[in-house]
Every structure is written in C-alpha cells, then in structure tokens.
N, C-alpha and C. Protein backbone atom coordinates (compact mmCIF):
# COMPACT_ATOMS: atom_id res chain seq x y z
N UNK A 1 -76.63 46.74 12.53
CA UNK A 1 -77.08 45.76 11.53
C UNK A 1 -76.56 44.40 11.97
N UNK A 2 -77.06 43.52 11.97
CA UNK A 2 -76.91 41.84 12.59
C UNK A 2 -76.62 41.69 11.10
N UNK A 3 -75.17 40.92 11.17
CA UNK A 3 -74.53 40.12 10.28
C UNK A 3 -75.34 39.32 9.94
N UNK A 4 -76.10 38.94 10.35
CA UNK A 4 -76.73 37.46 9.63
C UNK A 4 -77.82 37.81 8.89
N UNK A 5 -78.47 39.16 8.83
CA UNK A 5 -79.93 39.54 8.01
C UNK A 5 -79.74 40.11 6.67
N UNK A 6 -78.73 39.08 6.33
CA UNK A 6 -78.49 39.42 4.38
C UNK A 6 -80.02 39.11 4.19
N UNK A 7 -80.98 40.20 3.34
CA UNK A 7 -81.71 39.86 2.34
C UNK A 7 -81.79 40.21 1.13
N UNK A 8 -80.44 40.45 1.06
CA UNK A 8 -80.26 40.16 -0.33
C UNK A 8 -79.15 40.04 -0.85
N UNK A 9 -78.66 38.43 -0.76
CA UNK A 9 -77.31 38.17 -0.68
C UNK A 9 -76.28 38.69 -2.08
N UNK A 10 -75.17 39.01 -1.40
CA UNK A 10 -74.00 39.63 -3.21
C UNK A 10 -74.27 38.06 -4.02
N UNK A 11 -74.10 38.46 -5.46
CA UNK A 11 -73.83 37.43 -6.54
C UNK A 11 -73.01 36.86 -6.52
N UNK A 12 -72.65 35.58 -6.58
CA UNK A 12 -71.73 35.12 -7.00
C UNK A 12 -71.05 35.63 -7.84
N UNK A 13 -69.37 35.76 -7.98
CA UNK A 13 -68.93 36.04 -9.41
C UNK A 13 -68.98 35.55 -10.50
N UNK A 14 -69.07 34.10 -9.90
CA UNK A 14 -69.70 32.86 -11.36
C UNK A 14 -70.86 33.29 -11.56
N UNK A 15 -71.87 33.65 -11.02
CA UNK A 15 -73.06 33.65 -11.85
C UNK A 15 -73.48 34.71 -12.44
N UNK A 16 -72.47 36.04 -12.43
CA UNK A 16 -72.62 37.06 -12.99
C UNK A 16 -73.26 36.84 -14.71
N UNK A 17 -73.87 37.57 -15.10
CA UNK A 17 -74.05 37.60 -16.54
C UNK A 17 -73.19 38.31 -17.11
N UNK A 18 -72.85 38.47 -18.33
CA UNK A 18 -71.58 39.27 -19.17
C UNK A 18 -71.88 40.74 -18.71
N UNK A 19 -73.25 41.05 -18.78
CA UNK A 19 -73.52 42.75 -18.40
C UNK A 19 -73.55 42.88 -16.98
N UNK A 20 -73.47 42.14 -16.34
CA UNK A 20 -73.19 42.39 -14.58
C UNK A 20 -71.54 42.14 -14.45
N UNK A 21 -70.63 41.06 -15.30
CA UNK A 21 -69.09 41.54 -15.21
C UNK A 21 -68.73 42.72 -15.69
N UNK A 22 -69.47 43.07 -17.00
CA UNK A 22 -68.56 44.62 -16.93
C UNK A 22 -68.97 45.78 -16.16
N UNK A 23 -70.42 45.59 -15.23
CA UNK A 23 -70.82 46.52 -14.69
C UNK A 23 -69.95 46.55 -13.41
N UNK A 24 -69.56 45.25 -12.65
CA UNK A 24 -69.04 45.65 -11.94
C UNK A 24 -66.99 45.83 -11.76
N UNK A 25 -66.26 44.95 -13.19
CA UNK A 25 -65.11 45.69 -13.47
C UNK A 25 -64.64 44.78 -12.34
N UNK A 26 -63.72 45.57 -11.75
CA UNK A 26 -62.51 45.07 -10.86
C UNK A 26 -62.78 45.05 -9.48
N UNK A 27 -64.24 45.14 -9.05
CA UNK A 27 -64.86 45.27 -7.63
C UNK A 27 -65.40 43.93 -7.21
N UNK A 28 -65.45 43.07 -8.11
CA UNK A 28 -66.01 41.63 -7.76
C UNK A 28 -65.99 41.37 -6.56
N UNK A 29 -65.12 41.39 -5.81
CA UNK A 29 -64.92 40.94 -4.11
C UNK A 29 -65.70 41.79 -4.05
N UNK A 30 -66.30 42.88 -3.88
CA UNK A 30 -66.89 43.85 -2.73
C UNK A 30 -68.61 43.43 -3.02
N UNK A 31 -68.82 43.11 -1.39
CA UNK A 31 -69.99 42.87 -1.28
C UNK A 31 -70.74 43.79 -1.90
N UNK A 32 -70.88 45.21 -1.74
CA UNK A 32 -71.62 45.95 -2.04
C UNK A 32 -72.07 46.34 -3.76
N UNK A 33 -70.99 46.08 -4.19
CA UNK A 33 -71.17 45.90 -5.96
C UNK A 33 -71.84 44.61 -6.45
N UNK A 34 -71.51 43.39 -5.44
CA UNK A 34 -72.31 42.42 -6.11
C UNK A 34 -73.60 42.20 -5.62
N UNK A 35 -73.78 43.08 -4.52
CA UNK A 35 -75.32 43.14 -4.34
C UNK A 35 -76.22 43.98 -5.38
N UNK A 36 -75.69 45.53 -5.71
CA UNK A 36 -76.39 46.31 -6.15
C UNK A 36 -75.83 45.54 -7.86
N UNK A 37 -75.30 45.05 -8.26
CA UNK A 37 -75.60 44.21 -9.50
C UNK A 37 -76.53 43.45 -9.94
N UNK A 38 -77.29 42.52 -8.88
CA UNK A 38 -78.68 41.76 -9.28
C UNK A 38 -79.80 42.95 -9.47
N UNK A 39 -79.34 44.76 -9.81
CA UNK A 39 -79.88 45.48 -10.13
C UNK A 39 -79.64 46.03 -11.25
N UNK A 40 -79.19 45.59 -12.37
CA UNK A 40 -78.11 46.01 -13.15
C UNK A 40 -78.61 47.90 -13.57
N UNK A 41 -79.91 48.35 -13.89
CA UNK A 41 -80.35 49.85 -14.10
C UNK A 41 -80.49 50.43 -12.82
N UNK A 42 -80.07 49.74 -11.36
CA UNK A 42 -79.87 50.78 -10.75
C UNK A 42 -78.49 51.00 -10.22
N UNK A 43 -77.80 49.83 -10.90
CA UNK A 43 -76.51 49.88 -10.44
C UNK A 43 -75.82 51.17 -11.68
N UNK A 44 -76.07 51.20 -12.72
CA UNK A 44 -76.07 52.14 -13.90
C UNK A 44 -75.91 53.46 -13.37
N UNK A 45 -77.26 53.60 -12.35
CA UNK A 45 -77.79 55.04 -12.23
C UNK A 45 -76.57 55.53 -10.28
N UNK A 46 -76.39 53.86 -9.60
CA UNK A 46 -76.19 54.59 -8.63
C UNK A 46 -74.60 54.71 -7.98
N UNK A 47 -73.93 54.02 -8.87
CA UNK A 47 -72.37 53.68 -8.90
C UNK A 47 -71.69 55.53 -9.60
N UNK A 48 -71.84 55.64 -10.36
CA UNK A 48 -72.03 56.83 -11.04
C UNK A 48 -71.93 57.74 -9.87
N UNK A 49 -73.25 57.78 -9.16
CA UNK A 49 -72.65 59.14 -8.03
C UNK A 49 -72.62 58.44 -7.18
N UNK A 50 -72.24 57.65 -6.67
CA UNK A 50 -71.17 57.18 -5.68
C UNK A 50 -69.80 57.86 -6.40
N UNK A 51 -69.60 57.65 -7.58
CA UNK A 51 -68.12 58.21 -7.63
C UNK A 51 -68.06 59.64 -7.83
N UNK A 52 -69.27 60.09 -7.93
CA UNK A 52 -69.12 61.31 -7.95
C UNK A 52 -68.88 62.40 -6.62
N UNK A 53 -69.54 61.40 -5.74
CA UNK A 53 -69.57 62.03 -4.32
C UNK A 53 -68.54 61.75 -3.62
N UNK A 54 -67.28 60.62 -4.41
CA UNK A 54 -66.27 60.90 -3.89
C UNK A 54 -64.64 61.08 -4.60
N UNK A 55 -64.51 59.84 -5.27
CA UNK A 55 -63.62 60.07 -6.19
C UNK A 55 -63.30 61.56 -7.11
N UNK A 56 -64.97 62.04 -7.29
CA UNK A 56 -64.80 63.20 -8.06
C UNK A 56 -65.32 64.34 -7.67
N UNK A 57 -65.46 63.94 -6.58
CA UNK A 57 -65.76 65.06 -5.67
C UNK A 57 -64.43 66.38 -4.98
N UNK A 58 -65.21 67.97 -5.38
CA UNK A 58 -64.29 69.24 -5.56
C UNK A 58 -63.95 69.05 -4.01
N UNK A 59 -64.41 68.80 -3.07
CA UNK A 59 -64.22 68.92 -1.69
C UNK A 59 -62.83 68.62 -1.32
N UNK A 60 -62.24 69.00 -0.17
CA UNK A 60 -61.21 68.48 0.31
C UNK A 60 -61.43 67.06 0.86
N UNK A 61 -60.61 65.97 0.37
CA UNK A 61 -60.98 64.60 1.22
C UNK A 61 -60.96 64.23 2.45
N UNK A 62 -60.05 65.15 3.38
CA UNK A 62 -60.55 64.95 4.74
C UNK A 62 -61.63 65.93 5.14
N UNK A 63 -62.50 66.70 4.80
CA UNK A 63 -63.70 67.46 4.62
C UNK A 63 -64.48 66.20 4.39
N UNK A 64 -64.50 65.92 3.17
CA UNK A 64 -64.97 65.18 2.88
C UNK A 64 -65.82 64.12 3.83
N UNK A 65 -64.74 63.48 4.37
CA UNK A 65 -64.41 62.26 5.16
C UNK A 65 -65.29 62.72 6.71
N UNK A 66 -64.93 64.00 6.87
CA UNK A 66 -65.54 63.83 8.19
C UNK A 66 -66.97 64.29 7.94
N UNK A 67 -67.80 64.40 7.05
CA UNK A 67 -69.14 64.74 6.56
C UNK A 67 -69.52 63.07 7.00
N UNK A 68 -68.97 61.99 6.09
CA UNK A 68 -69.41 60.56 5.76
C UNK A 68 -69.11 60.41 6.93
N UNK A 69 -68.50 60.27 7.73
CA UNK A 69 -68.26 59.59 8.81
C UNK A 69 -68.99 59.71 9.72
N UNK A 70 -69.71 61.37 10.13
CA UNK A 70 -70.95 62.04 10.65
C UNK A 70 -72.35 61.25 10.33
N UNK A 71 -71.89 61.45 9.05
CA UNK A 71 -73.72 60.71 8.24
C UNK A 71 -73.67 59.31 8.90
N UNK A 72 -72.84 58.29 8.53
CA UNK A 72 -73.02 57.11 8.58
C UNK A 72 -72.99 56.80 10.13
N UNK A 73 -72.40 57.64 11.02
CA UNK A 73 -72.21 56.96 12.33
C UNK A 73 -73.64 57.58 13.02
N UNK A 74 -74.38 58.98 12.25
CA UNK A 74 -75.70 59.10 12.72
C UNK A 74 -76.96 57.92 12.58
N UNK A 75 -76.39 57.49 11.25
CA UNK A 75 -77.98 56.43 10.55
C UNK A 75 -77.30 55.35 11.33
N UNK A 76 -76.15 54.93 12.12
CA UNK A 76 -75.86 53.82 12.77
C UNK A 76 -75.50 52.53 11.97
N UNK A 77 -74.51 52.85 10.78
CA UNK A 77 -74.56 52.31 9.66
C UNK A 77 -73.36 51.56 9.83
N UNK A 78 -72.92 50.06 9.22
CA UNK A 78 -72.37 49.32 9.67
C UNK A 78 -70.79 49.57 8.56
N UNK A 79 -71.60 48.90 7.53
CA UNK A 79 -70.54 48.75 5.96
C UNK A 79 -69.84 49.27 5.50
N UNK A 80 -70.13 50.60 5.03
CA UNK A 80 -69.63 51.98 4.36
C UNK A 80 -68.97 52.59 5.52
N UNK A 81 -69.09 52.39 6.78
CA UNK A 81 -68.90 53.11 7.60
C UNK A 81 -67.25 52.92 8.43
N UNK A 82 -67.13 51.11 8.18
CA UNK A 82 -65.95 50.08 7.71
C UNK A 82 -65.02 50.65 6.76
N UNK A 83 -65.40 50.64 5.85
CA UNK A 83 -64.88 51.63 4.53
C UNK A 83 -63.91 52.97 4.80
N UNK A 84 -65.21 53.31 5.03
CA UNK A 84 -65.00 54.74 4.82
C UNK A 84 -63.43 55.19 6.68
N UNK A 85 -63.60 54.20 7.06
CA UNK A 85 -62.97 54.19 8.36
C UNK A 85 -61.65 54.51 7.51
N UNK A 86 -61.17 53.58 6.74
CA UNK A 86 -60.06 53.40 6.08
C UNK A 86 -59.49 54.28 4.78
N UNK A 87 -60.84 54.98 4.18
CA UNK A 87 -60.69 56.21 3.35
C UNK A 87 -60.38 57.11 4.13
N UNK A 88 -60.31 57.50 5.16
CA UNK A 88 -60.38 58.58 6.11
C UNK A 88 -58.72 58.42 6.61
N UNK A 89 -58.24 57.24 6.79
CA UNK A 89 -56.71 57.46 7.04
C UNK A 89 -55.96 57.64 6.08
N UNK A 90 -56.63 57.06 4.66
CA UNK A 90 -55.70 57.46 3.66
C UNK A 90 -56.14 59.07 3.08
N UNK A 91 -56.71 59.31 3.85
CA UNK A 91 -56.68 61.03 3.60
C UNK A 91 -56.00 61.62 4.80
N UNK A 92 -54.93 61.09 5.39
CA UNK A 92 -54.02 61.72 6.32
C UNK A 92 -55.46 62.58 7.78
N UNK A 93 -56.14 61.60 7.47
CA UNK A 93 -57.07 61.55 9.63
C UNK A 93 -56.13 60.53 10.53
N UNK A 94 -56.03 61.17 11.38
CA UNK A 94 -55.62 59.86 12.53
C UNK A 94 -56.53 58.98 13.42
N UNK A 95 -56.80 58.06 14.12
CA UNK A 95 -57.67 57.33 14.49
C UNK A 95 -58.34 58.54 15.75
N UNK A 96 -57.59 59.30 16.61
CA UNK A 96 -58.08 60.29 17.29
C UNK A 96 -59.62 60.80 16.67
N UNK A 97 -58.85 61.70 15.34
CA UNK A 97 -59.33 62.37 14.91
C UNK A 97 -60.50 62.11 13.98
N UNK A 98 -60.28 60.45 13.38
CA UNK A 98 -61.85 59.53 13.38
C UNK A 98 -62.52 59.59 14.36
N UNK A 99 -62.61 59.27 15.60
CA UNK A 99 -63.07 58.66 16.38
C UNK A 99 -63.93 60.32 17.09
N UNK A 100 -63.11 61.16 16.80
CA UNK A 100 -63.88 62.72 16.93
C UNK A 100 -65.04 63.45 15.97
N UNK A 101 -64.95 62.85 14.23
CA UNK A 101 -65.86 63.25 13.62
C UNK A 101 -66.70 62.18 14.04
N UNK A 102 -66.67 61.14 13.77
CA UNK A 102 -67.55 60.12 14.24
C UNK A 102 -68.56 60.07 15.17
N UNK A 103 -67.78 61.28 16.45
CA UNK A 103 -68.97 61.01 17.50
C UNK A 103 -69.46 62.55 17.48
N UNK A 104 -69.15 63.58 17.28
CA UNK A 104 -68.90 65.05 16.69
C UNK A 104 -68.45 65.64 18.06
N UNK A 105 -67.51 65.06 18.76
CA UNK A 105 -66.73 65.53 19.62
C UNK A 105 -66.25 66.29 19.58
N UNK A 106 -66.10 67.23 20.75
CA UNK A 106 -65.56 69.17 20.59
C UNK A 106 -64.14 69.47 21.14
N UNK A 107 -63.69 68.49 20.54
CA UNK A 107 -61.94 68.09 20.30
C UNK A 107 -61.55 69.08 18.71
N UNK A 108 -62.55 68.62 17.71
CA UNK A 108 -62.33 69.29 16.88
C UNK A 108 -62.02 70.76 16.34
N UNK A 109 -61.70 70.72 15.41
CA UNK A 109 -61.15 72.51 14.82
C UNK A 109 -62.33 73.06 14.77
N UNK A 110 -62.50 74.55 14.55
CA UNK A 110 -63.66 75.00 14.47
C UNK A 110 -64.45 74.64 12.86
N UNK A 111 -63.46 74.62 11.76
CA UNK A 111 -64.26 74.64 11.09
C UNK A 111 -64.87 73.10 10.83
N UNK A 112 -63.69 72.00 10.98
CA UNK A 112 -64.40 70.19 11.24
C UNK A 112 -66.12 70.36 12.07
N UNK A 113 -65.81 71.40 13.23
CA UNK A 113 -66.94 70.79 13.88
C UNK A 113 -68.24 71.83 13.07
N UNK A 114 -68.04 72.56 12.00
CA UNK A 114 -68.84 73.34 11.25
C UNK A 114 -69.40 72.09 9.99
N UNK A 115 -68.30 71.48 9.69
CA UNK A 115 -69.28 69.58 9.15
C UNK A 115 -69.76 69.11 9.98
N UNK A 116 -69.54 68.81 10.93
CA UNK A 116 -70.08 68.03 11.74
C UNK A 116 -71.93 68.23 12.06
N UNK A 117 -71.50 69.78 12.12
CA UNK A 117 -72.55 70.45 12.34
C UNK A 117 -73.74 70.03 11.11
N UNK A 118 -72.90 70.74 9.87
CA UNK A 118 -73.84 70.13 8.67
C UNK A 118 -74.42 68.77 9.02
N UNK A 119 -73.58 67.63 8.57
CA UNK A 119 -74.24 66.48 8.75
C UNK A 119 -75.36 66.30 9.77
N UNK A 120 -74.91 66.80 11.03
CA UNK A 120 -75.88 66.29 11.80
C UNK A 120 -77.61 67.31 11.39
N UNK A 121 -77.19 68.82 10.70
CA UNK A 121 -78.57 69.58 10.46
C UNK A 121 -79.36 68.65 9.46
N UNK A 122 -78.60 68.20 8.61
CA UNK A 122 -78.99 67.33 6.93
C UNK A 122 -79.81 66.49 7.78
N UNK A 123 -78.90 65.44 8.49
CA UNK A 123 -79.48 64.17 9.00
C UNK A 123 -81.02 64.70 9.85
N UNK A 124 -80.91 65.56 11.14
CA UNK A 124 -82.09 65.80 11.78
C UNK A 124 -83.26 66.75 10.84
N UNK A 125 -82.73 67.66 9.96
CA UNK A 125 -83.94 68.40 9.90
C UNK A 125 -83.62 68.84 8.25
N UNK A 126 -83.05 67.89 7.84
CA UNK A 126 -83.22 67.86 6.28
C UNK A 126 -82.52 69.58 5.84
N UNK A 127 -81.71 70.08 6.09
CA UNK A 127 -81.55 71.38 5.79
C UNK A 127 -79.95 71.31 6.70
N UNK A 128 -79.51 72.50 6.08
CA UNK A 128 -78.73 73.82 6.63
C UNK A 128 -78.84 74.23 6.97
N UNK A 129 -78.50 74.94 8.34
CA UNK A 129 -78.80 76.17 8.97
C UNK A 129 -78.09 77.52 8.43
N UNK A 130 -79.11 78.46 8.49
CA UNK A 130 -78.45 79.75 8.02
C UNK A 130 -76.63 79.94 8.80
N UNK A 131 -76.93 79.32 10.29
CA UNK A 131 -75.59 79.77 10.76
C UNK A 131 -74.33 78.78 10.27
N UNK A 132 -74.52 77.59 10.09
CA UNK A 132 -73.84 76.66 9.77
C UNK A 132 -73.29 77.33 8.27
N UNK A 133 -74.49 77.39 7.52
CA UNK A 133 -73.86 77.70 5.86
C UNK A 133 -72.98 78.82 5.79
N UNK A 134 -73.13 79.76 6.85
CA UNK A 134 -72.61 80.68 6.53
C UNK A 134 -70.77 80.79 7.55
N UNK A 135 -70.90 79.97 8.20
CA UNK A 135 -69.42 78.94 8.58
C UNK A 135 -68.90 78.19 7.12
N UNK A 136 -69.68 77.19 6.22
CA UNK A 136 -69.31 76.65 5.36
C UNK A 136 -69.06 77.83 4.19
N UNK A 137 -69.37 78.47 4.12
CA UNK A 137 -69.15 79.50 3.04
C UNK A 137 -68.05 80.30 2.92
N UNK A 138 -67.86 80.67 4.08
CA UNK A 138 -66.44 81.06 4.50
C UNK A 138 -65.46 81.15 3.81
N UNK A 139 -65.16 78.76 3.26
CA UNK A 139 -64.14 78.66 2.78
C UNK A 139 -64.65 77.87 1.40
N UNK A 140 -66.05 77.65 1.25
CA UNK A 140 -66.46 76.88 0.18
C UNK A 140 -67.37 77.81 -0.76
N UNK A 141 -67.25 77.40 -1.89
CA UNK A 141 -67.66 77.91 -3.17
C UNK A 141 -68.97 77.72 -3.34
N UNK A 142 -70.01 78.17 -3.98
CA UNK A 142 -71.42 77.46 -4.38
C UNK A 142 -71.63 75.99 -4.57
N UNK A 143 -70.33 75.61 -5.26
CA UNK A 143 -70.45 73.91 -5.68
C UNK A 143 -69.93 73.11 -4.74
N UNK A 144 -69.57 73.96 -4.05
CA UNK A 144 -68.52 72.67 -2.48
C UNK A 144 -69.89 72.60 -1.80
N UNK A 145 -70.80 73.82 -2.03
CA UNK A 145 -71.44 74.05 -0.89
C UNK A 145 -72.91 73.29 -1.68
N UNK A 146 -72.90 72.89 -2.56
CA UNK A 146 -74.06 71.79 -2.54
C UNK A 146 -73.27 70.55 -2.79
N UNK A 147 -72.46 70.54 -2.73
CA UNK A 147 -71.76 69.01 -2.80
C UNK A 147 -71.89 68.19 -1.73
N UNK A 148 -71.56 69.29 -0.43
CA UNK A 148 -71.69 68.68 1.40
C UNK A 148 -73.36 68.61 0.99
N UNK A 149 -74.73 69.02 0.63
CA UNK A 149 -75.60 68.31 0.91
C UNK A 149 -75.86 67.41 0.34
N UNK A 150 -75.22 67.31 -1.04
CA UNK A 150 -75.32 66.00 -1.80
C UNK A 150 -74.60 64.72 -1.19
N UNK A 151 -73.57 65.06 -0.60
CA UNK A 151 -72.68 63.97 0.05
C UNK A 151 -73.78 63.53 0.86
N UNK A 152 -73.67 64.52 1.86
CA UNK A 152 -74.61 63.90 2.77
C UNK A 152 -75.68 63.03 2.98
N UNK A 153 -76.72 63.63 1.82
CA UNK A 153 -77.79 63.03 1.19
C UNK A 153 -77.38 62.28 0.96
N UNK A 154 -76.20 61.58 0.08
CA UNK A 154 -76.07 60.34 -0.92
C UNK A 154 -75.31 59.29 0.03
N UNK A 155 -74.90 59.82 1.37
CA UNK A 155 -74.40 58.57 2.39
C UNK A 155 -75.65 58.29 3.22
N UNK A 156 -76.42 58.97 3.39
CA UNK A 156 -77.75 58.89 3.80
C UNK A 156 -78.52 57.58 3.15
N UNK A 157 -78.80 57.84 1.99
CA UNK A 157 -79.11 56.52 0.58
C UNK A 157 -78.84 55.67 0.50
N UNK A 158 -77.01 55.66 1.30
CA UNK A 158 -76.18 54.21 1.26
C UNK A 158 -76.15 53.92 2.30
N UNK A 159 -76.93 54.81 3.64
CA UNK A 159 -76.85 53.75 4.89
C UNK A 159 -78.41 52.74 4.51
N UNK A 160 -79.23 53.44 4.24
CA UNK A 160 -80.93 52.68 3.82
C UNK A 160 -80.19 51.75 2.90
N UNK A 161 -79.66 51.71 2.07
CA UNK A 161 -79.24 50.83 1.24
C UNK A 161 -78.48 49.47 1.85
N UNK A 162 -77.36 49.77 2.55
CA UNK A 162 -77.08 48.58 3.24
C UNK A 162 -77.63 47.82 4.27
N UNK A 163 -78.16 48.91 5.01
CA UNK A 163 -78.63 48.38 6.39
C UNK A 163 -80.23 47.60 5.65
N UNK A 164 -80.88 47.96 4.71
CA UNK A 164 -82.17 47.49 4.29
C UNK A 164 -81.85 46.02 3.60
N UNK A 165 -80.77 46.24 2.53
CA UNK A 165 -80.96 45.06 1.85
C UNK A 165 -79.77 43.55 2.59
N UNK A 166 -78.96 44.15 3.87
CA UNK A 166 -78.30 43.36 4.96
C UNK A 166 -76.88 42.84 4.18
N UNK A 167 -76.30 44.55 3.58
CA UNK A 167 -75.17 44.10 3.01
C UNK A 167 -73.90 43.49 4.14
N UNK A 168 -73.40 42.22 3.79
CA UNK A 168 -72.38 41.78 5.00
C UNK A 168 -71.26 42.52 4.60
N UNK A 169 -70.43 42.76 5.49
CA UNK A 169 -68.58 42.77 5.04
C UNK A 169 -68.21 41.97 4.74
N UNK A 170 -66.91 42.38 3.99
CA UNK A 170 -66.14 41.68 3.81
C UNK A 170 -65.26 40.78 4.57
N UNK A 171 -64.89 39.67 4.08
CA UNK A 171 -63.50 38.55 5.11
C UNK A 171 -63.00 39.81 4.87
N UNK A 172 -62.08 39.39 6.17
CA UNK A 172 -60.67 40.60 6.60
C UNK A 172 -59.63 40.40 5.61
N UNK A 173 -59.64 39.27 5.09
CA UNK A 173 -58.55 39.32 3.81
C UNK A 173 -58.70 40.11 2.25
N UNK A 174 -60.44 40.25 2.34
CA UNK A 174 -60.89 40.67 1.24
C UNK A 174 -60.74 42.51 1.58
N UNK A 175 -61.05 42.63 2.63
CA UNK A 175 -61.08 43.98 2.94
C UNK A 175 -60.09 44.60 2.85
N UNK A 176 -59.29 43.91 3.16
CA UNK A 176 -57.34 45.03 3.41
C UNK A 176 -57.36 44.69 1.57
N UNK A 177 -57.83 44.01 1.50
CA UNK A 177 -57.13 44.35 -0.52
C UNK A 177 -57.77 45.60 -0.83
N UNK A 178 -58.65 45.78 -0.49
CA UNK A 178 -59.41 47.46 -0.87
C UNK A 178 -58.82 48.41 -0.92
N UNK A 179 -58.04 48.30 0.66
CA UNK A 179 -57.40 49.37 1.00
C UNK A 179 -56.25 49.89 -0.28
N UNK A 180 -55.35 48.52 -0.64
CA UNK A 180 -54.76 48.62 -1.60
C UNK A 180 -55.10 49.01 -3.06
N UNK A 181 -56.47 48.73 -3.39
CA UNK A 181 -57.01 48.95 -4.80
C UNK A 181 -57.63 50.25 -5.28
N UNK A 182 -57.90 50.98 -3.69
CA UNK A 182 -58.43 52.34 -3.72
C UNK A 182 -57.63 52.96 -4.79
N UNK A 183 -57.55 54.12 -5.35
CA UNK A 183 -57.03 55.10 -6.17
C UNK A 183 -57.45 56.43 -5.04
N UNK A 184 -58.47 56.48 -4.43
CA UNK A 184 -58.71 57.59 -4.04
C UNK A 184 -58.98 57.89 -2.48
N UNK A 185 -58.36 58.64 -1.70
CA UNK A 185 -58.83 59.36 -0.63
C UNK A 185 -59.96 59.98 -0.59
C-alpha cells in the first residue's frame, strides 16, 4: 500500500460529531477508528467483531497471532499487520518466531505450522482442508475451530478494508502509545 493513497482520510478529532466521540472512546489517535467513523452504522456493526476476534476471542493469543499474521502478510497488508506485529510480542512471540508465521516458514512447531496451514487454505481456496482440520481438532473445540475461520475471514475484511480505503499509520509517537493502551494480547 503507498502511503500517500489515503482515500479516505481519518477524521479529525475536532470534527467528530458527539455520536462519532463516543463511538470511537479512547482510540481517537488510531487512524483506523477515525476512518471507519465517517461510517458511524458500520463502525457499530464492525468494531464489535473486531473485538470479538480478538480481545474476546477463546483461542490461545499466540494461536491466535500467528493465524493474523499469516492472513495479513498473505493479502500483503500494510496497517493491521504493523499492529498486529506488536500484539504478537505482547503475547510472548519473539521476532524469530514473527518473522516465521509471517512467511510460514518450516522453522515452526508442528502444530504453528498446522495455522499456518489454515490461513493460507482460507486465504487460497476459501476452506479447510479435511487434513488440516483434523490437525486443528486435535487440540481445538468446535468453537476454536470456527473461530480460526472467522479470524481469518475477519483479517481478510480488514486487509480490503485498509488497503481499499488507504488507511495511513500512525506517527511513531502515536503508535508506541498503543502498545501501552492495549489491554489485550
């Protein structure tokens, strides 16, 4: 994504309306909330499972983490992918071991490279493979086990989402505050 093809630049915080400050709460800096705010009913519908797919998500967070990291480094995704770099250490990954889901390098454990696997089946051919699911099943429940395609799916959504509407990053000063404001791995 070329930094410069915002089309559709974040809001100002001044020009928020009263129902776009409380929609977006304590995220004001983050580009990505004040973009999907000049949407206010889809920001309603799509903030919601964003937190569901992670904050409240049954999965283990470095499970988790190396699903998103798969998805987003497949769709070639810039933003979330920034992000999520930094959710991934605060779920006790090391930069190695980023830099291995990321590319789905066969450094990994057997069962990491059994996400890996997922993501990349989701991403190419919209599905699970019988052999894959039945690696994921192993150690996951019915609901873990539609959660990895919902994750998947729903980082899928947020790479079209940024990369379409040319969400920028954040200044580097704005970004390390994130790190701090997170609550969640």
């Amino acid at each position: 994504m070329n930094p410069t093809s915002v089309r559709i630049p974040p809001l100002a915080p001044e020009a928020f309306t009263e129902e776009q400050r409380e929609l977006v709460g304590d995220w004001s800096s983050m580009n990505f909330t004040r973009v999907i705010v000049n949407h206010p009913p889809l920001f309603r519908v799509l903030l919601p499972l964003i937190a569901k797919l992670i904050p409240g998500s049954t999965l283990p967070p470095r499970d988790r983490e190396i699903l998103v990291l798969r998805t987003l480094t497949l769709c070639d995704e810039v933003y979330e992918l920034t992000h999520h770099v930094e959710i991934a250490r605060s779920a006790g990954m090391t930069d190695a071991e980023i830099e291995m889901a990321r590319s789905g390098a066969a450094g990994l454990a057997p069962f990491d490279r059994s996400l890996v696997r997922a993501a990349e089946e989701l991403a190419r051919d919209r599905r699970v493979s019988d052999a894959t699911w039945g690696d994921l099943a192993e150690r996951y429940s019915a609901v873990e086990l539609m959660e990895v395609v919902a994750l998947v799916g729903g980082y899928m959504l947020m790479a079209m989402i940024t990369k379409s509407y040319g969400v920028p990053l954040e200044d580097p000063e704005i970004f390390d505050s994130f790190v701090q404001q997170r609550e969640y791995t």
